[in-house]
C-alpha atoms as a PDB file:
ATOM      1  CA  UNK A   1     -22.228  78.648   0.368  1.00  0.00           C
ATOM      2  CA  UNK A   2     -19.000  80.621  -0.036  1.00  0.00           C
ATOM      3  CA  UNK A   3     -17.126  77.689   1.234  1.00  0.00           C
ATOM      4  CA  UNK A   4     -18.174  75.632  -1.210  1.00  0.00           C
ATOM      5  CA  UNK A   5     -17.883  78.060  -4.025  1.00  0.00           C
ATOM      6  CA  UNK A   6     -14.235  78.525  -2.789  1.00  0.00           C
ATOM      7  CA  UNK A   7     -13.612  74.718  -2.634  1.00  0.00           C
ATOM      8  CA  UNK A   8     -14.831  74.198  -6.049  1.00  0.00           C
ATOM      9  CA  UNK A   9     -13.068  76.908  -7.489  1.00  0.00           C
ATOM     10  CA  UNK A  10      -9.660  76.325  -6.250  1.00  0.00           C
ATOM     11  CA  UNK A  11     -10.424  72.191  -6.980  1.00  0.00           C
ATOM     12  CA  UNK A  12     -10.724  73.712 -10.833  1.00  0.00           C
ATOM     13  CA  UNK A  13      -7.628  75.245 -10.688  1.00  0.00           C
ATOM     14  CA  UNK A  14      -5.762  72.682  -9.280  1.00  0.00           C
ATOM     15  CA  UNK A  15      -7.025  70.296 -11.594  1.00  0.00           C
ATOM     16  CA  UNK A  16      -6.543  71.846 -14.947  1.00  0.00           C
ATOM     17  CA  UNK A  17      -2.983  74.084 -14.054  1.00  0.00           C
ATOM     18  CA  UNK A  18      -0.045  72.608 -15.433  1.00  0.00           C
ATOM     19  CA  UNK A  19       3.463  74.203 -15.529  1.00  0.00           C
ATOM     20  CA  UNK A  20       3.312  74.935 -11.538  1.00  0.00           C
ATOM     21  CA  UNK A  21       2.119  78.156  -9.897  1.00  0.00           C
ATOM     22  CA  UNK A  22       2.925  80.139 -12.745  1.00  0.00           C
ATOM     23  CA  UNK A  23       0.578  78.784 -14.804  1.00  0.00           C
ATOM     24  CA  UNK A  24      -2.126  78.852 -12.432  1.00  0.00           C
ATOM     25  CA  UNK A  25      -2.052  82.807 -11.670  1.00  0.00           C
ATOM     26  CA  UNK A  26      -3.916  83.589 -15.119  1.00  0.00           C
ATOM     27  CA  UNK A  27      -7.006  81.003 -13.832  1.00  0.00           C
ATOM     28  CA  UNK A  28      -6.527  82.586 -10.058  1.00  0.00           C
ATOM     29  CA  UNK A  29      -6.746  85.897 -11.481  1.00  0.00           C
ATOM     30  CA  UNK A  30     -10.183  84.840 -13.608  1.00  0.00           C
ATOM     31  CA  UNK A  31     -11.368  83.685 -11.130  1.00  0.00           C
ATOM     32  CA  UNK A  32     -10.697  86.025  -8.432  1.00  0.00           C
ATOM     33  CA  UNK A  33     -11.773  88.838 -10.840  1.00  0.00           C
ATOM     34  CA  UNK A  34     -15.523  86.917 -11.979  1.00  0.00           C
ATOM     35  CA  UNK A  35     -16.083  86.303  -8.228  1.00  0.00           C
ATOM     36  CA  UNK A  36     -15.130  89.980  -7.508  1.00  0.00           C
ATOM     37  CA  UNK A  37     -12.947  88.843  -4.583  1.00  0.00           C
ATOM     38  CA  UNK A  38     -10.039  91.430  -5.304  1.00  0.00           C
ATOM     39  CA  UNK A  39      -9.737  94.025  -7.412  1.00  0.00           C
ATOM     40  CA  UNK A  40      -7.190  94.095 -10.672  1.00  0.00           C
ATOM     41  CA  UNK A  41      -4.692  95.903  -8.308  1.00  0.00           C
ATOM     42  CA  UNK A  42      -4.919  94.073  -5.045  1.00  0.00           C
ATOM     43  CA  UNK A  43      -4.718  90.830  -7.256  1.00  0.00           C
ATOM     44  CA  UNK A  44      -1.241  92.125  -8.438  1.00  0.00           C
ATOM     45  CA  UNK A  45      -0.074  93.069  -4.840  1.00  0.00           C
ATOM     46  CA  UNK A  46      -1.054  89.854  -4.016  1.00  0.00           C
ATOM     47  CA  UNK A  47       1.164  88.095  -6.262  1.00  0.00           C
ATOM     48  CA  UNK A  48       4.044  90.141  -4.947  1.00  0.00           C
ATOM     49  CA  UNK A  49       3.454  89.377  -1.610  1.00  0.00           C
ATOM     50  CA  UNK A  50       2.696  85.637  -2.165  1.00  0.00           C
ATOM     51  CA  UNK A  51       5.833  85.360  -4.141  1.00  0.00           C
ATOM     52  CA  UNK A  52       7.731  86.826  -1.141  1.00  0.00           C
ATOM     53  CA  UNK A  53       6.466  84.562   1.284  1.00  0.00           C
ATOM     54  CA  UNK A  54       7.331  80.779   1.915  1.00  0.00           C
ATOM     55  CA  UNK A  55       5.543  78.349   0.606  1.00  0.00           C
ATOM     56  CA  UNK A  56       4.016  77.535  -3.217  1.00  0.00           C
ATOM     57  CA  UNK A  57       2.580  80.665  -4.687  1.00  0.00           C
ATOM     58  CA  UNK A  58      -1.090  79.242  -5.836  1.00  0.00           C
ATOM     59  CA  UNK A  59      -1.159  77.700  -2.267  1.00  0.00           C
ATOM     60  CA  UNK A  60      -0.486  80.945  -0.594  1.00  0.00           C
ATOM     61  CA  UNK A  61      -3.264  82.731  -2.884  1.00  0.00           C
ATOM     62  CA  UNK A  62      -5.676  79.808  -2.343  1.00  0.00           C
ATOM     63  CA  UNK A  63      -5.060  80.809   1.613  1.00  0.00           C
ATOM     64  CA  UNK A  64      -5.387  83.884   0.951  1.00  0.00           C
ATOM     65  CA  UNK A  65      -8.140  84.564  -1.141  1.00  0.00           C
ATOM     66  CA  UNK A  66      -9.944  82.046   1.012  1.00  0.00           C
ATOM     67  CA  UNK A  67      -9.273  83.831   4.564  1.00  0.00           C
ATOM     68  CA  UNK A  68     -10.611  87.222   2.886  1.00  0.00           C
ATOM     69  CA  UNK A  69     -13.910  85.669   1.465  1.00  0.00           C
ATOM     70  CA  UNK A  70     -14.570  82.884   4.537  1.00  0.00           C
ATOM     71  CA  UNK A  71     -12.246  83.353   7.562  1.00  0.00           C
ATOM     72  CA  UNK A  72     -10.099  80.627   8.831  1.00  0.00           C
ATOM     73  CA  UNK A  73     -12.765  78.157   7.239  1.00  0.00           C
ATOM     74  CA  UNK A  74     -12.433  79.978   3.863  1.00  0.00           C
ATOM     75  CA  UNK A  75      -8.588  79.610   3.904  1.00  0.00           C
ATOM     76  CA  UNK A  76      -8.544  76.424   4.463  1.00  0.00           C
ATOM     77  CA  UNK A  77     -11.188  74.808   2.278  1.00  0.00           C
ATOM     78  CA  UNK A  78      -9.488  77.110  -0.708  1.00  0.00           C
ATOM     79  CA  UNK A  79      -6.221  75.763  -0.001  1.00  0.00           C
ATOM     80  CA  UNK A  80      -7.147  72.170   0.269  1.00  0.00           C
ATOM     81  CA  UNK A  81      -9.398  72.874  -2.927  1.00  0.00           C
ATOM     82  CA  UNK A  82      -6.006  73.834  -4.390  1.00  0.00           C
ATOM     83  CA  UNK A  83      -3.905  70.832  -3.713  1.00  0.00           C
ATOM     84  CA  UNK A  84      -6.258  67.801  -3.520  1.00  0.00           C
ATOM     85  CA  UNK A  85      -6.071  67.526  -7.616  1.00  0.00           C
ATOM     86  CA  UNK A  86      -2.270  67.581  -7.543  1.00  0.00           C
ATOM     87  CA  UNK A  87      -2.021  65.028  -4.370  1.00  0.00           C
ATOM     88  CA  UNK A  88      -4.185  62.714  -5.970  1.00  0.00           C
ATOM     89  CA  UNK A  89      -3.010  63.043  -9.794  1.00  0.00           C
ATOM     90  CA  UNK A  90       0.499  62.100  -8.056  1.00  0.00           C
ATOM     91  CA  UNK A  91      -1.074  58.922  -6.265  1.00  0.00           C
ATOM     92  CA  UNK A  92      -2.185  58.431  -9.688  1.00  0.00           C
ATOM     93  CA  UNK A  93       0.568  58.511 -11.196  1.00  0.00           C
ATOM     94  CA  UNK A  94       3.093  56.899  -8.770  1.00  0.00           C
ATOM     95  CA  UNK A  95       0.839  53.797  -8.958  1.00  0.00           C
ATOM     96  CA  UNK A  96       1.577  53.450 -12.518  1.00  0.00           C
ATOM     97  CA  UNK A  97       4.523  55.453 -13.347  1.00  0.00           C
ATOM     98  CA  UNK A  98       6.658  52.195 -14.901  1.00  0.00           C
ATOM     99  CA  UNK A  99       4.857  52.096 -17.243  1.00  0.00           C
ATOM    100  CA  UNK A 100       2.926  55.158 -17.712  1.00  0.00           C
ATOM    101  CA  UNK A 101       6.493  57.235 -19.159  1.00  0.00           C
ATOM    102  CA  UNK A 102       6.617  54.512 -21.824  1.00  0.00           C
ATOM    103  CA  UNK A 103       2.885  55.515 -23.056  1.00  0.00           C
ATOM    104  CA  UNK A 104       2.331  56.913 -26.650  1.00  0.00           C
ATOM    105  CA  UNK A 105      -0.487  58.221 -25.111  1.00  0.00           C
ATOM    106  CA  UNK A 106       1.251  60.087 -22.320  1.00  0.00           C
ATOM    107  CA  UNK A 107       4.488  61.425 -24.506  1.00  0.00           C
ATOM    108  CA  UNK A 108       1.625  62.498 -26.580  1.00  0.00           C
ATOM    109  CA  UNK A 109      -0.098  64.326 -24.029  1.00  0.00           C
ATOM    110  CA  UNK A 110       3.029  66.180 -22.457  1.00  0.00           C
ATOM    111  CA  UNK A 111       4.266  67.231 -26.005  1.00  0.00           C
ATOM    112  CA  UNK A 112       0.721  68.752 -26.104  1.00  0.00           C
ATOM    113  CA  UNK A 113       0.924  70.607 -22.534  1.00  0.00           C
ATOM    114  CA  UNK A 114       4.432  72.093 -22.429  1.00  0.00           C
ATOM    115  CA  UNK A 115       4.026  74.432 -25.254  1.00  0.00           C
ATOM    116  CA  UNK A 116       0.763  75.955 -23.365  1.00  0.00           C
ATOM    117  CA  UNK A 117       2.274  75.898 -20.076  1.00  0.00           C
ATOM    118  CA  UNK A 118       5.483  77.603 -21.878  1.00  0.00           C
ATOM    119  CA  UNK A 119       2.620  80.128 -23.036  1.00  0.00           C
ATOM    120  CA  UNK A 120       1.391  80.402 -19.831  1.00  0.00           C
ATOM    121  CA  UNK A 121       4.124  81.185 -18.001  1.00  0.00           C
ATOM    122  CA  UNK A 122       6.116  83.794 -21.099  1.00  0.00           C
ATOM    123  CA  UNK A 123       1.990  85.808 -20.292  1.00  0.00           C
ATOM    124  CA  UNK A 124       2.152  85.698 -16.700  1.00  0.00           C
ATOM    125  CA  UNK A 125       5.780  86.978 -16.644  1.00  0.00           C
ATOM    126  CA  UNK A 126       5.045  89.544 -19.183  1.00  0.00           C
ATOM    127  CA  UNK A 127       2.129  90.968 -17.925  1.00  0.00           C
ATOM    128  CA  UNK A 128       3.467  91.082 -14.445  1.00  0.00           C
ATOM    129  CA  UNK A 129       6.582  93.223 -15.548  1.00  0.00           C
ATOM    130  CA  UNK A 130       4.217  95.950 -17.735  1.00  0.00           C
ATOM    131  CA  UNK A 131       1.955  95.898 -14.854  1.00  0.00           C
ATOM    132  CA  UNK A 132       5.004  96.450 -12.004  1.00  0.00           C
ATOM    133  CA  UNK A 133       6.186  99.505 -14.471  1.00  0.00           C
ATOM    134  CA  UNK A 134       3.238 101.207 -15.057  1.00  0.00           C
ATOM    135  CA  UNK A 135       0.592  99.416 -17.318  1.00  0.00           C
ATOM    136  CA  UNK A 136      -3.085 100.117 -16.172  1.00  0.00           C
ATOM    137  CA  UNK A 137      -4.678  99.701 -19.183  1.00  0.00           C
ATOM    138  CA  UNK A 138      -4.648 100.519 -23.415  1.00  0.00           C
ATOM    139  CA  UNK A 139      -5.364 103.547 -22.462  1.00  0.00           C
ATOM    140  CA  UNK A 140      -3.564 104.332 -19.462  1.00  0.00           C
ATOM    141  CA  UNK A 141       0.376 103.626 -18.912  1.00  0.00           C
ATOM    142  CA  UNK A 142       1.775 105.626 -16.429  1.00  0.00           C
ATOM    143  CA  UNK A 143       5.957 105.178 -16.204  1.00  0.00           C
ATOM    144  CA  UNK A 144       6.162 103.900 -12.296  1.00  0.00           C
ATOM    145  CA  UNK A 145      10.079 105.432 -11.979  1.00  0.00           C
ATOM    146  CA  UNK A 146      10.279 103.588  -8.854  1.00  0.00           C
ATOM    147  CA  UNK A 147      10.017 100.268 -10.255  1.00  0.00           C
ATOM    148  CA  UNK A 148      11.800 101.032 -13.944  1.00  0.00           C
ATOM    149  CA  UNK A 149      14.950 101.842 -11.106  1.00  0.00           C
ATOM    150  CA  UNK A 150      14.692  99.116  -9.207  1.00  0.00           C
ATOM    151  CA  UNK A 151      14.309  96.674 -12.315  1.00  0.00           C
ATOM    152  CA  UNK A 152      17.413  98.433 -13.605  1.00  0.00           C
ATOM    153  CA  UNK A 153      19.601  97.839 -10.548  1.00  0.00           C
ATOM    154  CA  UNK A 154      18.469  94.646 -10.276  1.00  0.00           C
ATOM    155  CA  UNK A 155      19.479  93.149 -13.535  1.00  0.00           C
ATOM    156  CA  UNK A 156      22.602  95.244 -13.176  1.00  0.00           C
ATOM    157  CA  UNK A 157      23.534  93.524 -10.072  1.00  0.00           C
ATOM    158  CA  UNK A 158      22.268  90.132 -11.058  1.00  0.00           C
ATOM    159  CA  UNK A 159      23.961  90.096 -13.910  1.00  0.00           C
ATOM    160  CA  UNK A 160      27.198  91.722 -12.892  1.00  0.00           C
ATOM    161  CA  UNK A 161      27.290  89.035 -10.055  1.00  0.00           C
ATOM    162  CA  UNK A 162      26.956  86.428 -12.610  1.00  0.00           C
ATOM    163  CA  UNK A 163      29.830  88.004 -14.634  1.00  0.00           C
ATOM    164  CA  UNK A 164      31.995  88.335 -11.907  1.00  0.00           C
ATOM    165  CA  UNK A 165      31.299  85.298 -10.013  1.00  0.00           C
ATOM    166  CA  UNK A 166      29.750  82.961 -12.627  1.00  0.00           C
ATOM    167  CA  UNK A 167      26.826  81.507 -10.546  1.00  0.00           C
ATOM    168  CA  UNK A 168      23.227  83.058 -10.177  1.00  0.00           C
ATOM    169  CA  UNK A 169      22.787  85.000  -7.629  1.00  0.00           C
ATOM    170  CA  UNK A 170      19.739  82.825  -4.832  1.00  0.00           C
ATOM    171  CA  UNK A 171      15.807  84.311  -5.368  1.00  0.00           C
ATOM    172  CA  UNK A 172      16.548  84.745  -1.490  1.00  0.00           C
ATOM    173  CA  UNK A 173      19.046  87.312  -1.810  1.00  0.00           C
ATOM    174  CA  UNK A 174      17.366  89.012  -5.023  1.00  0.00           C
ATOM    175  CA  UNK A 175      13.965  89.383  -2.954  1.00  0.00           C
ATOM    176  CA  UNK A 176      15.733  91.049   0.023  1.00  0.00           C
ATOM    177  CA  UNK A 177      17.747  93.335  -2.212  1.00  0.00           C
ATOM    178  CA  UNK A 178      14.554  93.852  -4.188  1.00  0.00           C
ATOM    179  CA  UNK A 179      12.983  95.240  -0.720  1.00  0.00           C
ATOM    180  CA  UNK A 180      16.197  97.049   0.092  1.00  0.00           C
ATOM    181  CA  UNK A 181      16.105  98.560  -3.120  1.00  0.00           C
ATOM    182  CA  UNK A 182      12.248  99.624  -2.987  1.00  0.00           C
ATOM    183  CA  UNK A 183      12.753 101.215   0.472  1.00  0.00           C
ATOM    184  CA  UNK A 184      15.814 102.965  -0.291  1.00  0.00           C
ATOM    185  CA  UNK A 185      15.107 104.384  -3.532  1.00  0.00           C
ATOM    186  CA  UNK A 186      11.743 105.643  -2.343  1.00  0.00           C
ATOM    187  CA  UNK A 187      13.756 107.471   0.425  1.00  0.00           C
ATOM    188  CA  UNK A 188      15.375 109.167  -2.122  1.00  0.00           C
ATOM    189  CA  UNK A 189      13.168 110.558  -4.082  1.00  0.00           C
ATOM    190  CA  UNK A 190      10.930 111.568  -1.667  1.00  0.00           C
ATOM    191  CA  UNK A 191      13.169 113.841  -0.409  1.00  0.00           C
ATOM    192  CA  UNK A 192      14.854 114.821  -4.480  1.00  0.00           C
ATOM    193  CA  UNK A 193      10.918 115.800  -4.935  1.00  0.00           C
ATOM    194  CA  UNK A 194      10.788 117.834  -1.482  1.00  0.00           C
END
């Protein structure tokens, strides 16, 4: 039964998430959380570690999500649950595309999606950066110094390198700093605190 259940839930999200990966993490995160398949926390650290890793983030949380609940089975009937909407909506879509662009119908319908997916993605991005410095709850906000520094040095060096050298600076190279960063400013404040 939980392969199904994870099939038909990741089919869902794959068929009603526009705007990419980023607009699917508030429906993974539903999900996930109704099911009780992670906790609030674990769901965050997943998105961390998903975004770290190669591949498309919703696939890597479909695989995920899927090995914890079901195994091998699980990850894989989550992850093809994922991207069988998006494979065939492009069949779809390639079949027809000449004259599908041209369609009141269609203009009308992707005038009507960006805004939300726009919406989508400004929530996601906002509520990951109050979680990652501190944000448990309206009650609870507890400053996480570790992260507030490493955001800090991050946009410092982002930005100076886009000063200096007038090109962004690759998501390859900001996620290794990132981790260069975490480890080294742990180090020291462990030992400023000892």
């Amino acid at each position: 039964m939980i392969y199904l259940t994870l099939f038909l839930e990741f089919f869902k999200i794959g068929l009603f998430c526009f705007g990419g990966a980023f607009g699917m993490i508030p429906l993974i995160e539903e999900t996930v959380r109704n099911h009780g398949w992670l906790t609030e926390s674990g769901f965050y650290d997943l998105i961390g570690v998903c975004e770290s890793t190669p591949g498309p983030i919703a696939v890597n949380m479909a695989t995920y999500i899927g090995a914890t609940q079901g195994g091998l089975w699980g990850s894989l009937v989550a992850t093809l649950g994922v991207v069988l909407p998006s494979f065939f909506i492009i069949l779809l879509i390639a079949s027809v595309m000449r004259n599908l662009t041209q369609s009141k119908y269609f203009k009308g319908f992707m005038r009507g999606v960006k805004p939300v997916v726009v919406g989508l993605i400004l929530s996601t991005g906002s509520l990951l950066f109050i979680k990652a410095i501190g944000y448990a709850g309206l009650r609870e906000f507890r400053v996480d110094v570790v992260s507030v520094i490493i955001f800090v040095l991050l946009a410092g060096i982002y930005f100076g390198m886009l000063y200096i050298k007038k090109k962004k600076m690759s998501s390859v190279k900001l996620i290794l700093l990132a981790a260069g960063l975490g480890v080294g400013v742990s180090l020291v404040l462990e030992r400023i605190v000892m």
